[in-house]
C-alpha atoms as a PDB file:
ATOM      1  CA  UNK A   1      29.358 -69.504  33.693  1.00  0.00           C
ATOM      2  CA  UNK A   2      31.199 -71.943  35.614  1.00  0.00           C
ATOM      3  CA  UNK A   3      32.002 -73.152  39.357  1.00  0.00           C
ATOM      4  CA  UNK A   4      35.480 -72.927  38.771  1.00  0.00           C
ATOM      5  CA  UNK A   5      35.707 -77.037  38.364  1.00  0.00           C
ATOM      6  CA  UNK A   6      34.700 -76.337  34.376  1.00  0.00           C
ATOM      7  CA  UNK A   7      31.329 -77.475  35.034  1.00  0.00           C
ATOM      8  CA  UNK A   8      28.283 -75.042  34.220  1.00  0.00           C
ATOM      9  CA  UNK A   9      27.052 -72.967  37.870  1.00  0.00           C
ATOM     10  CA  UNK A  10      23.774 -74.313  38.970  1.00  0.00           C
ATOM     11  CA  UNK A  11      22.025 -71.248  36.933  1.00  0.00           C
ATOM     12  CA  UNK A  12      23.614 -71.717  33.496  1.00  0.00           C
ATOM     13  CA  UNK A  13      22.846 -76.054  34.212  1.00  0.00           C
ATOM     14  CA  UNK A  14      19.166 -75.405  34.630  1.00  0.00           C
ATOM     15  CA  UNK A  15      18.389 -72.816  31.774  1.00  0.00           C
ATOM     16  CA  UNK A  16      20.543 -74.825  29.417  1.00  0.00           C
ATOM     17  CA  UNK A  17      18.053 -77.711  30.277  1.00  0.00           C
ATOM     18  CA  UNK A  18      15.334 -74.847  29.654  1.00  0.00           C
ATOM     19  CA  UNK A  19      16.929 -74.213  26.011  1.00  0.00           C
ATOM     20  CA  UNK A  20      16.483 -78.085  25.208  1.00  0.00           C
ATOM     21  CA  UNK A  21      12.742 -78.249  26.532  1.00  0.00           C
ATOM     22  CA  UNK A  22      12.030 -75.271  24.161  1.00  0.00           C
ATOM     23  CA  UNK A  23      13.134 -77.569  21.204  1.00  0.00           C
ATOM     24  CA  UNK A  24       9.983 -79.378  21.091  1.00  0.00           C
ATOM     25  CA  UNK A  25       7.932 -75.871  21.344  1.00  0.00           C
ATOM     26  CA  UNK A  26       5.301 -75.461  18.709  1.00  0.00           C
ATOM     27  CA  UNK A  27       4.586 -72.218  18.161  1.00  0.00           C
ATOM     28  CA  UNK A  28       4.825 -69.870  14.587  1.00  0.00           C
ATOM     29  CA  UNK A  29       5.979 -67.524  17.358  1.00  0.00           C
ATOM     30  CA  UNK A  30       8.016 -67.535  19.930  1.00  0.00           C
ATOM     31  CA  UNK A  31       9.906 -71.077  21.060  1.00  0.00           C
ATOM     32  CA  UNK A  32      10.140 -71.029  24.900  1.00  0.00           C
ATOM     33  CA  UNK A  33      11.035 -73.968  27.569  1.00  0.00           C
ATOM     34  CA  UNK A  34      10.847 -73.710  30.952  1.00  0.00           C
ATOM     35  CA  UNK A  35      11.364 -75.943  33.971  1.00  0.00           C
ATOM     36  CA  UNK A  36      10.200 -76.001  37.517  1.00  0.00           C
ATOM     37  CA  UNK A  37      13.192 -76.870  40.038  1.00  0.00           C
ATOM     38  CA  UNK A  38      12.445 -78.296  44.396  1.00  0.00           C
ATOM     39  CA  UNK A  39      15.298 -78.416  46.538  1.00  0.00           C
ATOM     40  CA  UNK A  40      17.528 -78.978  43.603  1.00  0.00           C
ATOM     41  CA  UNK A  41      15.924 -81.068  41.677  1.00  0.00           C
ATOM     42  CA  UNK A  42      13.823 -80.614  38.364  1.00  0.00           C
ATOM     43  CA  UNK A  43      10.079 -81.836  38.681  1.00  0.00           C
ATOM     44  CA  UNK A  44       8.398 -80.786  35.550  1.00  0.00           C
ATOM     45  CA  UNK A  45       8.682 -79.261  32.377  1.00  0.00           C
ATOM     46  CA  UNK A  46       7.108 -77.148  30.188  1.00  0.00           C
ATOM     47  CA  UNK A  47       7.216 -75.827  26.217  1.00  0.00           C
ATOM     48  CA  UNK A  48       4.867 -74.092  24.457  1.00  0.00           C
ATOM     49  CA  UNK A  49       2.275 -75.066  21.985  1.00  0.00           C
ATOM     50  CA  UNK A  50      -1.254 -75.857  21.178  1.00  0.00           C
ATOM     51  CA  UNK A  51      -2.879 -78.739  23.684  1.00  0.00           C
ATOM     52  CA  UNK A  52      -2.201 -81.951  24.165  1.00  0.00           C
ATOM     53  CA  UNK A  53      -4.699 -83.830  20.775  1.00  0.00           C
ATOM     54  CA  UNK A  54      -4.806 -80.267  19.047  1.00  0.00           C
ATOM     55  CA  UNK A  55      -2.892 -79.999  15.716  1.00  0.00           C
ATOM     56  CA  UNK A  56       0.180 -78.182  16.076  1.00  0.00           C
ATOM     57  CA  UNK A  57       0.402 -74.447  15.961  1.00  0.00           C
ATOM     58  CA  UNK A  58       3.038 -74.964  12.727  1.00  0.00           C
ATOM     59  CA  UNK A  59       0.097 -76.564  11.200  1.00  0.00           C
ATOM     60  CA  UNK A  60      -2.106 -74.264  11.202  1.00  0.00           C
ATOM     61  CA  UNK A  61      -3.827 -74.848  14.790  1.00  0.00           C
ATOM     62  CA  UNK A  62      -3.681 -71.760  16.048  1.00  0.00           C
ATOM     63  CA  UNK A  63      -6.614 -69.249  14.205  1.00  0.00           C
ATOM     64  CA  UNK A  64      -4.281 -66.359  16.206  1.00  0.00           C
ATOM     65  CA  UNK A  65      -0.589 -67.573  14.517  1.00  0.00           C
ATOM     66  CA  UNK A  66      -1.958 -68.427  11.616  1.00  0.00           C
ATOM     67  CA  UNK A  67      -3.415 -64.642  10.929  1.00  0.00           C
ATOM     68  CA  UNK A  68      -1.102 -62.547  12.795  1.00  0.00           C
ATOM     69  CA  UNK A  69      -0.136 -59.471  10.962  1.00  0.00           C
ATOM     70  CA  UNK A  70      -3.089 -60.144   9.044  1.00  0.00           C
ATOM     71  CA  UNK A  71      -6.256 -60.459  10.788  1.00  0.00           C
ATOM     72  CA  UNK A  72      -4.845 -60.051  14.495  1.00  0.00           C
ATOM     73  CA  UNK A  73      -2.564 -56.983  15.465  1.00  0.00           C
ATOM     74  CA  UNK A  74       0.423 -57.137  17.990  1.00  0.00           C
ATOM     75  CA  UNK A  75      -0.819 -57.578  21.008  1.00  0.00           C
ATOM     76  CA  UNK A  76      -4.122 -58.061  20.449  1.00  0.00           C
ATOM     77  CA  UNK A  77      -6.497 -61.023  20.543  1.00  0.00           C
ATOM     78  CA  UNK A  78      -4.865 -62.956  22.674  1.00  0.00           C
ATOM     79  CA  UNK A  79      -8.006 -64.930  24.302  1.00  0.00           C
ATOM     80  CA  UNK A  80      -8.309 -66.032  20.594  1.00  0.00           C
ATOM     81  CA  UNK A  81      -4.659 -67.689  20.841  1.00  0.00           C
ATOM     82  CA  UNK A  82      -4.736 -71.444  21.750  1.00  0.00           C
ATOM     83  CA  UNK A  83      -1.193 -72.346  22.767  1.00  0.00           C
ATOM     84  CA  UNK A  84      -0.838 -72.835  26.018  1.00  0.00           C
ATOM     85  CA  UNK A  85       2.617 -71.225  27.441  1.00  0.00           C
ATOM     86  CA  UNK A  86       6.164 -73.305  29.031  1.00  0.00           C
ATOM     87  CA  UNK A  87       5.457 -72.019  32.076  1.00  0.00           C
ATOM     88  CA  UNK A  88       1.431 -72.623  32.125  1.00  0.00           C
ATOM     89  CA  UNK A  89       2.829 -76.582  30.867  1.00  0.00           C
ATOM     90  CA  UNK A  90       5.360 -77.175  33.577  1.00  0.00           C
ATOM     91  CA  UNK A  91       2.736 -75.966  36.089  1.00  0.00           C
ATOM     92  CA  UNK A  92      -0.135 -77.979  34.698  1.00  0.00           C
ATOM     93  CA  UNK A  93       2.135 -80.921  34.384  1.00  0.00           C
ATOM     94  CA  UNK A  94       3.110 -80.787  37.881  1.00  0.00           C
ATOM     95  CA  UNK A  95      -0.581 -79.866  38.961  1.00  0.00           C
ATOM     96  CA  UNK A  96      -1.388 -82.820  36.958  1.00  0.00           C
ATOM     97  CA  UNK A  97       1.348 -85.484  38.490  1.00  0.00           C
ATOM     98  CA  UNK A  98       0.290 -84.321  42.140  1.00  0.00           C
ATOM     99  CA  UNK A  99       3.722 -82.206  42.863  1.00  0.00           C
ATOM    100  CA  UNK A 100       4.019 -79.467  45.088  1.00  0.00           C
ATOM    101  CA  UNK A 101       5.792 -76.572  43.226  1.00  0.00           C
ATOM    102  CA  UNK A 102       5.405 -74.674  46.644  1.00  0.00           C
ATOM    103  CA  UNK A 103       8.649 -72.807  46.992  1.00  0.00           C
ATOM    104  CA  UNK A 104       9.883 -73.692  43.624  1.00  0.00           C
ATOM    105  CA  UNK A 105      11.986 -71.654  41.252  1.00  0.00           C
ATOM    106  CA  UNK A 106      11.206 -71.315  37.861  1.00  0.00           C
ATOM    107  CA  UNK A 107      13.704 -71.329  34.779  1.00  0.00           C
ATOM    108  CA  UNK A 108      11.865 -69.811  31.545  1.00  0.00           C
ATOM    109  CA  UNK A 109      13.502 -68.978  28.487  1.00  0.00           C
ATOM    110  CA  UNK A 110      11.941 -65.875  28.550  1.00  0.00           C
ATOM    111  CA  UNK A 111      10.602 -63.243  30.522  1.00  0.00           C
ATOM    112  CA  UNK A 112       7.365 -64.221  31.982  1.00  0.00           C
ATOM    113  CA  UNK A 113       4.197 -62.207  30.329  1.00  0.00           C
ATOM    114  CA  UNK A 114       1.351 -61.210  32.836  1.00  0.00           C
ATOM    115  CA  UNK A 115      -0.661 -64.033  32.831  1.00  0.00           C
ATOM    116  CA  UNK A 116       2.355 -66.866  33.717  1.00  0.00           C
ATOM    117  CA  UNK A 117       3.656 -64.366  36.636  1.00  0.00           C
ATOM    118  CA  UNK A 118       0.265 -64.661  38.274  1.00  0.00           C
ATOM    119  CA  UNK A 119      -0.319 -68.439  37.763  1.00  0.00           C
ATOM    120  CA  UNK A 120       3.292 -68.828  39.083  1.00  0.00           C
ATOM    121  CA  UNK A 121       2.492 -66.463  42.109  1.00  0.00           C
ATOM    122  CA  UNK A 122      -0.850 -68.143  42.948  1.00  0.00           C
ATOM    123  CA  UNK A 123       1.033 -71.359  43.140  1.00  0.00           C
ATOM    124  CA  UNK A 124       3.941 -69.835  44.867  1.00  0.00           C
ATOM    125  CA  UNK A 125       6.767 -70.143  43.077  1.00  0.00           C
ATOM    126  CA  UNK A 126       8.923 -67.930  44.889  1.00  0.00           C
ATOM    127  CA  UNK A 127      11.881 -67.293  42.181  1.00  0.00           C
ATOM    128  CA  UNK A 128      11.841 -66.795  38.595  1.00  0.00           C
ATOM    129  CA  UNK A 129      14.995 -66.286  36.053  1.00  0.00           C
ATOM    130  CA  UNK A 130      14.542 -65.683  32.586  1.00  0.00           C
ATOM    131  CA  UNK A 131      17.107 -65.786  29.567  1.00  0.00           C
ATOM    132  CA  UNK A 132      15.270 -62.824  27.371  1.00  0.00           C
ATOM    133  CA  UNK A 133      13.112 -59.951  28.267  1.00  0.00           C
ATOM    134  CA  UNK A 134       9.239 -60.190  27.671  1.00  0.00           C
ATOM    135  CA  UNK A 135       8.222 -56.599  25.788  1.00  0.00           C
ATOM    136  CA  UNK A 136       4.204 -56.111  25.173  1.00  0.00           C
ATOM    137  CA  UNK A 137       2.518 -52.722  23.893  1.00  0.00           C
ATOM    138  CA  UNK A 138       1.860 -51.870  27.968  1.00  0.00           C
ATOM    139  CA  UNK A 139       1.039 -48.193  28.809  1.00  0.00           C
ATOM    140  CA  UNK A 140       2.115 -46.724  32.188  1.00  0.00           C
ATOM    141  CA  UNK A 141      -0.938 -48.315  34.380  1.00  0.00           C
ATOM    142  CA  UNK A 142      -0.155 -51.482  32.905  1.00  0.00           C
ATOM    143  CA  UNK A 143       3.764 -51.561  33.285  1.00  0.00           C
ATOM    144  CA  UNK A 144       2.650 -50.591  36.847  1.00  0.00           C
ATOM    145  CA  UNK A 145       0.853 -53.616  37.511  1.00  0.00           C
ATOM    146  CA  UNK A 146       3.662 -55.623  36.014  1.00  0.00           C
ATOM    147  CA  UNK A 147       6.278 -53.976  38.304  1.00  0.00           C
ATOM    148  CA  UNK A 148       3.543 -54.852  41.174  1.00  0.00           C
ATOM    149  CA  UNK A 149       3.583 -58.838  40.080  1.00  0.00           C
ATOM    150  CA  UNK A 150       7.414 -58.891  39.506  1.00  0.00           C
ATOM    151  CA  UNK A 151       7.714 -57.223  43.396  1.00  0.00           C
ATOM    152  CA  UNK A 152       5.758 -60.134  44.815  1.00  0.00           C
ATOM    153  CA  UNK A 153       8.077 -62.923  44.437  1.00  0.00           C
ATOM    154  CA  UNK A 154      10.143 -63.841  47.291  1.00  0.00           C
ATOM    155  CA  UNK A 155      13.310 -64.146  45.471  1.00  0.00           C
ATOM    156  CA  UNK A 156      12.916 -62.221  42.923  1.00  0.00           C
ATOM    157  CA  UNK A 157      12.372 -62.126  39.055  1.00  0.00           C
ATOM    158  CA  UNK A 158      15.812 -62.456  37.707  1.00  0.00           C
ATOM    159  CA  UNK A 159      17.682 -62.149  34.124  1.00  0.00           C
ATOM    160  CA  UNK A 160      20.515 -64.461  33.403  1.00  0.00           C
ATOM    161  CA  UNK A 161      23.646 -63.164  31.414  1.00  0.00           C
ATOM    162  CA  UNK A 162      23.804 -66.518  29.513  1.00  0.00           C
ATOM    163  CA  UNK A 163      24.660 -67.318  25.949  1.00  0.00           C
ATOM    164  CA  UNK A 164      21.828 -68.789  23.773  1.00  0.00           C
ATOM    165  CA  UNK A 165      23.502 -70.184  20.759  1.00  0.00           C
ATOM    166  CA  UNK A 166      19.404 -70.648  19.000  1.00  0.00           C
ATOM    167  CA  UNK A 167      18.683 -67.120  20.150  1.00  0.00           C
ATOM    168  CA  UNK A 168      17.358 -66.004  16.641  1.00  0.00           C
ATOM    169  CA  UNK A 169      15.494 -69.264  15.945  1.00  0.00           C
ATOM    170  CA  UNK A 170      13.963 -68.959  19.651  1.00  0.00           C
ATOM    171  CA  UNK A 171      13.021 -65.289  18.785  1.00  0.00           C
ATOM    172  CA  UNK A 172      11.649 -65.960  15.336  1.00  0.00           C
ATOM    173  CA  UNK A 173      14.335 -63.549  14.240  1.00  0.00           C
ATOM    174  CA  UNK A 174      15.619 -64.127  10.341  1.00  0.00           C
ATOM    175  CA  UNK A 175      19.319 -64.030  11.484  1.00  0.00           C
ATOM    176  CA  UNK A 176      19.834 -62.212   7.587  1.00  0.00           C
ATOM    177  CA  UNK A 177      17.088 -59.901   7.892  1.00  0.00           C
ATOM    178  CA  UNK A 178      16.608 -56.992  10.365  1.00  0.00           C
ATOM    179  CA  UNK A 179      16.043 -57.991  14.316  1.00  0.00           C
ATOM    180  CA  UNK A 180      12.560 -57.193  14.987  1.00  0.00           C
ATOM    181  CA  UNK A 181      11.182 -57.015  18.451  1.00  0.00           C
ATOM    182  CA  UNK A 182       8.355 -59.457  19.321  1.00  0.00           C
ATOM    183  CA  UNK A 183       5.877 -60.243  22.307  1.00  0.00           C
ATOM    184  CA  UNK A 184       5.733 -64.007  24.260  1.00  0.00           C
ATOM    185  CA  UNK A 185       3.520 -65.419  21.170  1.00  0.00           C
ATOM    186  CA  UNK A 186       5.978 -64.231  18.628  1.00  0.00           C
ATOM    187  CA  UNK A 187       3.718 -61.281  17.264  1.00  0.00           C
ATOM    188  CA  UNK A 188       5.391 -58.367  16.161  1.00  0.00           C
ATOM    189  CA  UNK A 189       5.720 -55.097  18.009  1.00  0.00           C
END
């Protein structure tokens, strides 16, 4: 989307900055990037993998990727999963540079899953968009609560209408073989 002057709206600017974090994601799952934006500018930023002096989730670092389908069913197991998310990273990192994401908005490449929403609400970022929906096995309580954390933020929880040219590779989609929906770590549904 653009302003008119052929340059990208401030949206489509900050998630396409969001689509190059996620190229350094780790993950057999899911490749996510996410950024943390104050009063216009961007002060940290986040992808996800295994910690900082772990061996990479490709390489067999996470016991959870590494057996999924296998050992560990969809949705299940996650305390067992070691990679840390974008959005946990660009909070830690700020946390960790002594920056005040008070107020921020938050640019993920995908829908937030329970566990980033309340780390982002607890250090108030008040906005949220996200460039592809989060689905989980949730039954009605749970999609409850969910709907509860999404109605908390001050400006919202919002999807972008962007195009993502790595969509499949993002997804962990085989762009020959059949689209198959997955959860925020990759895992099957």
């Amino acid at each position: 989307m653009s302003n008119g002057s052929g340059r990208p709206n401030r949206n489509t600017y900050y998630m396409g900055i969001a689509m190059a974090v996620r190229e350094r994601a780790d993950c057999k799952g899911q490749k996510v990037g996410a950024i943390i934006v104050v009063k216009d500018r961007i002060v940290s930023t986040g992808y996800n993998g295994t910690p900082a002096g772990m061996t990479n989730c490709s390489d067999g670092g996470c016991v959870r990727c590494e057996n999924r389908g296998k050992t560990y069913s969809s949705g299940q197991s996650y305390d067992l999963c070691i990679c840390v998310h974008a959005e946990q990273n660009a909070l830690l990192a700020a946390a960790r540079f002594g920056i005040s994401v008070e107020g921020a908005t938050m640019y993920t490449t995908t829908q937030p899953c329970f566990g980033c929403l309340k780390e982002m609400l607890q250090a108030k970022i008040s906005q949220v968009y996200y460039l592809h929906p989060w689905s989980s096995p949730r039954d009605a309580e749970q999609e409850r609560q969910y709907t509860l954390l999404l109605q908390k933020f001050d400006h919202g929880v919002i999807a972008l209408e962007i195009e993502d040219p790595k969509k499949e590779w993002a997804l962990n989609r085989s762009v020959s073989g059949p689209v198959k929906s997955v959860d925020q770590h990759g895992m099957e549904l």
